[in-house]
Structure formats: structure tokens, C-alpha cells
Protein backbone atom coordinates (compact mmCIF):
# COMPACT_ATOMS: atom_id res chain seq x y z
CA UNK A 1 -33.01 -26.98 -41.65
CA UNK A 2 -33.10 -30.28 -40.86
CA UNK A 3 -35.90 -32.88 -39.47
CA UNK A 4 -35.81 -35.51 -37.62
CA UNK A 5 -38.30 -38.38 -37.77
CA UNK A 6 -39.03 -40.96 -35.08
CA UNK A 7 -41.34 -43.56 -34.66
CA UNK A 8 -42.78 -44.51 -38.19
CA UNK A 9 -43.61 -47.59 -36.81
CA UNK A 10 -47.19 -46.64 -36.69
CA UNK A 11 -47.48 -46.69 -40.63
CA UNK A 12 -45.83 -49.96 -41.65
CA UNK A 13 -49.29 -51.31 -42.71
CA UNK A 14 -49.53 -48.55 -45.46
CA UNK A 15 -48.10 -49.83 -48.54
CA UNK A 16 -47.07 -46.12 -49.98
CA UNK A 17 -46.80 -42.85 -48.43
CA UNK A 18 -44.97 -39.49 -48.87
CA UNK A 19 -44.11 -37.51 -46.17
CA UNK A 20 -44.00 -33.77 -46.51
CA UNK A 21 -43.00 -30.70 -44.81
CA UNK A 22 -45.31 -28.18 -44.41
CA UNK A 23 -45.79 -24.67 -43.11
CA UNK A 24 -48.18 -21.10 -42.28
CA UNK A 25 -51.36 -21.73 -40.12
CA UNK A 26 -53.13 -24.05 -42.08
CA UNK A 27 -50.10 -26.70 -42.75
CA UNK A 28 -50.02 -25.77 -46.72
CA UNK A 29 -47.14 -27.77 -48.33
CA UNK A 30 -43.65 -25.66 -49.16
CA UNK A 31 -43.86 -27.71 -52.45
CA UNK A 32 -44.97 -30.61 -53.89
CA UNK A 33 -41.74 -31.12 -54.78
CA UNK A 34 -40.78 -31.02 -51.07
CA UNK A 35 -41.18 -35.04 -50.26
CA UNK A 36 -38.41 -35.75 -47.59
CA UNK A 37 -38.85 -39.41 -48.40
CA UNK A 38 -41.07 -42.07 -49.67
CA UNK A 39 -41.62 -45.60 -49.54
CA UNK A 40 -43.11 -48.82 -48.65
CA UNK A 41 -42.06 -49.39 -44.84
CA UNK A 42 -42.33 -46.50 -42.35
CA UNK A 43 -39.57 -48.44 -40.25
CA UNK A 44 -36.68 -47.69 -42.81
CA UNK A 45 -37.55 -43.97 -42.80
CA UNK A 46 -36.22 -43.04 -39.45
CA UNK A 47 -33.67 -40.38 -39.34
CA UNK A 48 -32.82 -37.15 -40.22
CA UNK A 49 -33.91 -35.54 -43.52
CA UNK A 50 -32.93 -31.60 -44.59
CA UNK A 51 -35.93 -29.37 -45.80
CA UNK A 52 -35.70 -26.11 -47.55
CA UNK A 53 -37.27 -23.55 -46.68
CA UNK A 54 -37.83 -20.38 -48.25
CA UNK A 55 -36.91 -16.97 -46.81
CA UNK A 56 -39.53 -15.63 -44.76
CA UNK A 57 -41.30 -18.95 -44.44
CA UNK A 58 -41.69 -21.26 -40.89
CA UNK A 59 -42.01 -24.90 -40.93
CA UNK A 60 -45.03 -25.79 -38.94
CA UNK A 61 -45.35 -29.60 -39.50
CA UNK A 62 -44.90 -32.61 -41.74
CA UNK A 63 -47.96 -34.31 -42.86
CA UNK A 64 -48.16 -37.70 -43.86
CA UNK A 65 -49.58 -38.47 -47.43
CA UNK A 66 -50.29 -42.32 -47.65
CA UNK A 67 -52.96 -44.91 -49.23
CA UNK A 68 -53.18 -48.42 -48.25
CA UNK A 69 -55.10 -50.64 -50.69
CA UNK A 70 -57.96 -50.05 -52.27
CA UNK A 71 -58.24 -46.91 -50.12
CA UNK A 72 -57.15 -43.33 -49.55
CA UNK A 73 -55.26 -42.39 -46.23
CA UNK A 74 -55.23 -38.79 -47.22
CA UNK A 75 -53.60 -35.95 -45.23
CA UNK A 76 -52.92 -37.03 -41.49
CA UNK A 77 -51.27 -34.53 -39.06
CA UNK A 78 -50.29 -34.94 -35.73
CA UNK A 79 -49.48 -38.61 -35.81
CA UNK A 80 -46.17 -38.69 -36.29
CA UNK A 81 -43.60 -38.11 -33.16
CA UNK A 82 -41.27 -35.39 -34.59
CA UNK A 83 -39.06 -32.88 -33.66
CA UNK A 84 -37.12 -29.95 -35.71
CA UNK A 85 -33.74 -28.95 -34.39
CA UNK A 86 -33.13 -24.77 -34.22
CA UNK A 87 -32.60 -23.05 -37.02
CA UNK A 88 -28.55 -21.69 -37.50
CA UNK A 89 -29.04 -17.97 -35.95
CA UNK A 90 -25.25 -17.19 -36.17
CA UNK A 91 -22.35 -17.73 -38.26
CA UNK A 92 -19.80 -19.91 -38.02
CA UNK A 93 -17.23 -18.09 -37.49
CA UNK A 94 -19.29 -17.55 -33.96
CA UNK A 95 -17.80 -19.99 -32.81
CA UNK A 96 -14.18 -19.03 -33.45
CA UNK A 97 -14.55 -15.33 -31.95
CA UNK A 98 -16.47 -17.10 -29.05
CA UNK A 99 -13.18 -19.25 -28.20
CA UNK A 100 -10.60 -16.08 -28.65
CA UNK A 101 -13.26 -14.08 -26.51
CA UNK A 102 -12.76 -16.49 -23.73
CA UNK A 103 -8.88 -17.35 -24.17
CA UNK A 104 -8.74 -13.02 -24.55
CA UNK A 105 -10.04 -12.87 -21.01
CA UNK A 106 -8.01 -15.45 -19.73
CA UNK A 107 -4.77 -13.68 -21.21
CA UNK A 108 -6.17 -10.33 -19.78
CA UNK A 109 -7.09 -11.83 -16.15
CA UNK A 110 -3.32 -13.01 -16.04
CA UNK A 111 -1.83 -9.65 -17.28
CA UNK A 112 -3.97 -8.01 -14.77
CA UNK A 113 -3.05 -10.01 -12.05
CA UNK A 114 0.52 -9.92 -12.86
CA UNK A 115 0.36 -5.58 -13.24
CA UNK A 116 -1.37 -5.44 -9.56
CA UNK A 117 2.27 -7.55 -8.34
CA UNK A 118 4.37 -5.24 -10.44
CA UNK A 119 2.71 -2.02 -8.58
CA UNK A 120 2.27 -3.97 -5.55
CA UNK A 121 6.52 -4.23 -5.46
CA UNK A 122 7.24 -1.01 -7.39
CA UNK A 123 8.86 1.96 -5.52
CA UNK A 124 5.44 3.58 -5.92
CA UNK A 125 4.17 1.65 -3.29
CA UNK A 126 7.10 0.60 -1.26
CA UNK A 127 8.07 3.95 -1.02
CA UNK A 128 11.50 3.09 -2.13
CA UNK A 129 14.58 5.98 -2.83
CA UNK A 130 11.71 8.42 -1.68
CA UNK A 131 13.22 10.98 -0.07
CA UNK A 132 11.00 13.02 2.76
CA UNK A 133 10.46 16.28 3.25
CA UNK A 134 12.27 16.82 6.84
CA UNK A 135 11.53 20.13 9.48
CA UNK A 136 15.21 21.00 8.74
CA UNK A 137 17.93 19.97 6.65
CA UNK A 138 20.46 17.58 7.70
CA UNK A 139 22.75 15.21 6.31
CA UNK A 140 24.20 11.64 7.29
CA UNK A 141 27.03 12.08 4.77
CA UNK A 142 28.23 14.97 6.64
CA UNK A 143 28.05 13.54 9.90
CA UNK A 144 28.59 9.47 9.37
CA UNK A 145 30.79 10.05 6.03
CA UNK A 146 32.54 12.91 6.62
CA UNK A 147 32.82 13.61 9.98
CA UNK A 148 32.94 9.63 11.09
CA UNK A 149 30.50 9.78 13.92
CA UNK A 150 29.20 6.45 14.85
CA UNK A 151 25.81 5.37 14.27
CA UNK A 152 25.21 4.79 18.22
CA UNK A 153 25.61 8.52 19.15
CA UNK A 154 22.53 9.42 17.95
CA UNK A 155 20.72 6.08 17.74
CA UNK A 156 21.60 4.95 21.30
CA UNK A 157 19.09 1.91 21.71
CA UNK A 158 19.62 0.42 18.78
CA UNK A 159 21.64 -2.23 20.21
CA UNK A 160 19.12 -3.30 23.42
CA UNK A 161 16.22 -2.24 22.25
CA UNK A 162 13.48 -2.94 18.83
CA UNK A 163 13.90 0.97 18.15
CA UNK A 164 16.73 2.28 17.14
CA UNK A 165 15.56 5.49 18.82
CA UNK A 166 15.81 9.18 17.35
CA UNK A 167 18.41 11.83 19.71
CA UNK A 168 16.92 14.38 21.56
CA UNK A 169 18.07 17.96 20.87
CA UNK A 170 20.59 17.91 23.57
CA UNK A 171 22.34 15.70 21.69
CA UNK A 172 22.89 17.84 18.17
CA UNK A 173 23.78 20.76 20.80
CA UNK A 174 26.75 19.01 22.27
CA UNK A 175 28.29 20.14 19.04
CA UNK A 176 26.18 22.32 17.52
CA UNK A 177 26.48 25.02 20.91
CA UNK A 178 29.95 25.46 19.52
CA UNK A 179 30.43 24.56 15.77
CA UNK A 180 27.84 26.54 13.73
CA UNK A 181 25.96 28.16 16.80
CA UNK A 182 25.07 31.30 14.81
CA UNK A 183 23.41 29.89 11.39
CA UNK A 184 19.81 30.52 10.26
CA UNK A 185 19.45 26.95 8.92
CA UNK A 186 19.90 25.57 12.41
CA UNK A 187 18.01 27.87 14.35
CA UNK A 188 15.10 24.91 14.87
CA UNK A 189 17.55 23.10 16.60
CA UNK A 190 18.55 25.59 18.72
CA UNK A 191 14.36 26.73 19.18
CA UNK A 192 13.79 23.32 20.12
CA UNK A 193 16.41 23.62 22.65
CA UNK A 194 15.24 26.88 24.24
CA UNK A 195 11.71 25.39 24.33
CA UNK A 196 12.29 21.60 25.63
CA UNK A 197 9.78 20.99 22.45
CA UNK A 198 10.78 17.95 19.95
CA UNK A 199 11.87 18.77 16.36
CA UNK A 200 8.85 16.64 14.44
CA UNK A 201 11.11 14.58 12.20
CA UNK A 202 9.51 12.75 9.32
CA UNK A 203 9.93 9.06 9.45
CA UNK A 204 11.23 7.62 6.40
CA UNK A 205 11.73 3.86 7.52
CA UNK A 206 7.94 2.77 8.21
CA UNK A 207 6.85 -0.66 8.39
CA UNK A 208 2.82 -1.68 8.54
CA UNK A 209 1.67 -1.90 11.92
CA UNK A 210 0.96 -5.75 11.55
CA UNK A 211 4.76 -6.18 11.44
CA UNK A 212 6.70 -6.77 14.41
CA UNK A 213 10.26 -5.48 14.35
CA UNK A 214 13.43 -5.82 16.63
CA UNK A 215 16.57 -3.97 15.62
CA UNK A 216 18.71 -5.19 18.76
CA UNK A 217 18.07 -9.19 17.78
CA UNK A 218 19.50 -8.32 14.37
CA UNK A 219 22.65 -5.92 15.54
CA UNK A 220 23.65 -8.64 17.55
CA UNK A 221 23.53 -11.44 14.97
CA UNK A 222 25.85 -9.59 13.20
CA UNK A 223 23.59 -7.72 10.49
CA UNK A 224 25.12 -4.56 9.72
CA UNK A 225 23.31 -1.49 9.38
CA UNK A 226 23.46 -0.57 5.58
CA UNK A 227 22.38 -4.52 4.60
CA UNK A 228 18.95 -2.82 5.22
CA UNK A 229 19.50 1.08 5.47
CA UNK A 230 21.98 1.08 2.67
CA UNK A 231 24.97 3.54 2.66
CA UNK A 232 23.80 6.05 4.49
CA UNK A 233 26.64 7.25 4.89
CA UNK A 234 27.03 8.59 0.99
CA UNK A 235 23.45 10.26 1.75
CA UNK A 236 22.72 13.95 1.43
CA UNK A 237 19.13 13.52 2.59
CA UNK A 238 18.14 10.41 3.65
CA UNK A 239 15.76 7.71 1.92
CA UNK A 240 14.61 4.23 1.99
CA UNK A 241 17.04 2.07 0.44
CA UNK A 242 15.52 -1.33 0.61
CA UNK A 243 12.26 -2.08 -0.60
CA UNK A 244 11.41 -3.68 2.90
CA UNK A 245 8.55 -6.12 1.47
CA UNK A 246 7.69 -9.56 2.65
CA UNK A 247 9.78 -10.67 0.12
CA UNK A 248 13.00 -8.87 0.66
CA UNK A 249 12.65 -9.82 4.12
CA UNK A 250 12.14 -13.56 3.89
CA UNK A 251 14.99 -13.63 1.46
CA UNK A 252 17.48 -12.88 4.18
CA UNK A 253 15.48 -15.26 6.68
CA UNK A 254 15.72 -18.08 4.07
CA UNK A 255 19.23 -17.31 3.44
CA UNK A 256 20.81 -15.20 6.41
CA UNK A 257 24.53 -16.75 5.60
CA UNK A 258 24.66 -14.09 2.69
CA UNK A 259 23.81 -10.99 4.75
CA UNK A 260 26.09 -11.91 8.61
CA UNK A 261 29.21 -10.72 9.21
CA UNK A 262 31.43 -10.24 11.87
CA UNK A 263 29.96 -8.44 14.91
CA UNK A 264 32.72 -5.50 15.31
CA UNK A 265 31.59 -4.86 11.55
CA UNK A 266 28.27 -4.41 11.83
CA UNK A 267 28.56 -0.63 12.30
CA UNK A 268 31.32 0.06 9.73
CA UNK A 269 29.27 1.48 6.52
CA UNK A 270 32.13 0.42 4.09
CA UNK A 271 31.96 -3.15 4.64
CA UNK A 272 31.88 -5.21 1.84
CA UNK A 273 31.37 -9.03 1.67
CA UNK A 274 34.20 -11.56 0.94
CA UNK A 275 34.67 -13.84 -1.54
CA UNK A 276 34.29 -17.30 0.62
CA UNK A 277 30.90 -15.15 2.19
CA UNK A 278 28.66 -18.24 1.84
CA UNK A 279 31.32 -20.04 3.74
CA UNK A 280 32.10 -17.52 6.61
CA UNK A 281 28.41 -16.90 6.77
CA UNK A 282 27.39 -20.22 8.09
CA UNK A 283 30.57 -20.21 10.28
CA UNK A 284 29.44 -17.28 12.00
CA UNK A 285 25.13 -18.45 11.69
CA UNK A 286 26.56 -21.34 14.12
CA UNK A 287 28.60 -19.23 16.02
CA UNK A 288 25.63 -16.60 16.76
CA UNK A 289 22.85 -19.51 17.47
CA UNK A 290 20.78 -18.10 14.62
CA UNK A 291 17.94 -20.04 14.70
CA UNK A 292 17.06 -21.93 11.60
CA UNK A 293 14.64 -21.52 8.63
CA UNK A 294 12.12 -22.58 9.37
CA UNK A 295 11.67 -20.48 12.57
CA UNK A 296 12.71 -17.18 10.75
CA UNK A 297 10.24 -18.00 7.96
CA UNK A 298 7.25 -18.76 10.65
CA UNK A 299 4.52 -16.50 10.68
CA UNK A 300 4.93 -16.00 14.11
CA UNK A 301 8.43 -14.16 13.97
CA UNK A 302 7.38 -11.13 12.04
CA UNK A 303 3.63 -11.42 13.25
CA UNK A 304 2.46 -11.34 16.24
């Protein structure tokens, strides 16, 4: 423990003195062999002095022994301006696990944080290559692979209009009142028919509703169909190929050079990019009036 002593001014007239740390109720000394310090001149006795003190004991005070001549001071308590710092309740090596505690959080906030954006852009939550249950089976590698049947038989407004639009059941019976008429598999198409009632497809491209979408504006400067729907035309059963986040979309609005291509391609599912595409890209950006970055990347375009 240590003490600290201020102010001995007071007892520079008293030729010799002892002071000593005491302690219990009554102020008894630790020891007598306890002096902190002793001297002539209370003046040169400011500081800080250790005392030790025995387990179990509390220092109350320091009393001041001094005599000045030809007479005894005695004990004097109270006089003196002191203070006692705290006792050491921990160890030191406190201090060391209180520094890794706090850089441990800090790590642990970050890893946190940086998990949540992992999940946030994981297919768990973009819903990517999740493919939906449908009312009845059918397949866009049959009919856009196989069978070569253009995207805009089915999807007629996707070229005027911000949906791409889903075909009524007249339009699967143009073919399917002749080929296939009799299977089980397709007998909620033909139900639907009979009953002018809607086959409930499931969605599988969904956006939030804070998003604003056009599918026309982007047919017609020149981005093809599987830049965002992939190849649909190599799918069975049909899923979302893209992860359609903010960020996938802003990096085509940053950088739509990569992704345009020439306007009688934009249909064709087995188009691949040139070479020289960073070159031909902002050929044809000029040549479609695309606007520019900083208007595809305003909040305003997607939002509003």
C-alpha cells in the first residue's frame, strides 16, 4: 500500500518527529518499527511512502510523533492532509485479459457483421438455383431447346411492356389439342381449358415490392434474355439463375458494355460474347442511347 503525504508544512517548527501508520478503531500503531520517515523539516517529507500492512489489518491513519524543545508534542491525529490510494484488488494480469476481452469483441462484432453479408447474399436468401414446386410439370428445354420455340410465344409482352407476361391456356392448346391430347400429366391444362380457370403457376423470378422493374427498356437495349434468366433453355424445371441482388444489378448498370449485344440476338439462348466485347459493347451503348452511370446507378431508376 502506499501513502501519500501532503502539506507538512504545518510542522517545520518541530525539530524531530516520526510519522507512523496506524490502524483498528483506536489508531494503534502496525509497529513501532513502521516509521515511514523521520526528520528535522516536515517540508522535505512530502511524497509518497509504502506501508505494510498485515493480512487482515486496515490502515486507519498516520499519526504524527514529534517533540519540539524542551517539550513533548506527543501523538497528534488529524492534522496532517493525507490521502491513501486503493488497495490492488486484482491481478495484473487483469489488465491483459481486460485488453483481449475488448479486442475479442471487436474481432467477434466484425465476424458477425461479415456472416449476416455472407447469408444476406447466399442462395439461402436469394433464393438462387431453387427450383419451385409448379401445379404441373413442364419444361423449357423441351420447348425452347428442343423444340426451338421462341421466347415471345408464350411471353408476348415482354418486348412493350415491364412484364414479360405468363400465356393463357389457349396458348399451350394450340399444340397441345393435337400433340399429346390424351396424357394424364396434362390433363390440368386441358381442365383449365374446359373451365376458363387459370393454372396457378408458382413464380420463381420475384423481386421485393420496393423494386421497380421494366423488362421492355432492357429487351430493347439489347440485353438478352439468359444475361439474367440464364440458359433456360438447358432447363428441365425452371429456377432462378441469377442471384438478382442490389449488387448483381448495379454491376451491369455500372458496367452495361459487358452484358449488350446486338438486338436480333437478344432472344437467341446460345449467344455467347466476343472477344473485342468491351469494344462492341460501347459501340452499341452509343448506338442504343443508353443512358449513362450515373443515371442507371440513381436511386430513382430502380426505386420509385
Amino acid at each position: 500500500m502506499v501513502v501519500n503525504f501532503r502539506d507538512l508544512s504545518a510542522f517545520e517548527n518541530l525539530k524531530n518527529f516520526e510519522i507512523r501508520a496506524c490502524s483498528g478503531r483506536y489508531g494503534n500503531e502496525i509497529a513501532p518499527s513502521q516509521n515511514l520517515v523521520s526528520g528535522c523539516n516536515g517540508k522535505e517529507f512530502d511524497g509518497r511512502y509504502p506501508v505494510a500492512v498485515r493480512p487482515g489489518q486496515a490502515l486507519s491513519g498516520i499519526r504524527l510523533v514529534a517533540s519540539s524543545e524542551g517539550s513533548s508534542v506527543g501523538w497528534r491525529a488529524g492534522t496532517l492532509k493525507r490521502k491513501f490510494d486503493m488497495a490492488q484488488i486484482f491481478h495484473r494480469s487483469a489488465n491483459l485479459i481486460a485488453r483481449f476481452s475488448v479486442l475479442a469483441l471487436v474481432v467477434l462484432a466484425n465476424l458477425a457483421l461479415a456472416g449476416v453479408l455472407v447469408v444476406a447474399r447466399s442462395p439461402y436468401i436469394t433464393n438462387q438455383r431453387v427450383i419451385r414446386a409448379q401445379p404441373l410439370q413442364f419444361s423449357h428445354k423441351h420447348h425452347a431447346g428442343d423444340d426451338g420455340i421462341d421466347c415471345r410465344y408464350c411471353h408476348t409482352s415482354v418486348e412493350t411492356s415491364a412484364y414479360a407476361g405468363i400465356p393463357p391456356t389457349k396458348t399451350c392448346m394450340n399444340c397441345h389439342s393435337v400433340l399429346f391430347n390424351d396424357v394424364g400429366y396434362l390433363e390440368p391444362v386441358r381442365e383449365s381449358f374446359r373451365t376458363d380457370q387459370s393454372i396457378e403457376w408458382v413464380k420463381v423470378h420475384r423481386l421485393a415490392d420496393y423494386v421497380y422493374f421494366n423488362h421492355s427498356i432492357h429487351i430493347n437495349k439489347g440485353i438478352g434474355c439468359s444475361t439474367c434468366h440464364g440458359s433456360v433453355n438447358e432447363m428441365p424445371l425452371m429456377f432462378q439463375a441469377s442471384p438478382l441482388n442490389m449488387q448483381w444489378c448495379l454491376d451491369c448498370h455500372r458496367n452495361p458494355e459487358r452484358n449488350v449485344r446486338p438486338r436480333d440476338q437478344v432472344f437467341n439462348m446460345d449467344w455467347k460474347a466476343p472477344a473485342n466485347q468491351e469494344e462492341v459493347g460501347k459501340q452499341l451503348v452509343a448506338e442504343y442511347k443508353i443512358r449513362t452511370v450515373s443515371e442507371l446507378t440513381s436511386c430513382s431508376t430502380c426505386h420509385r
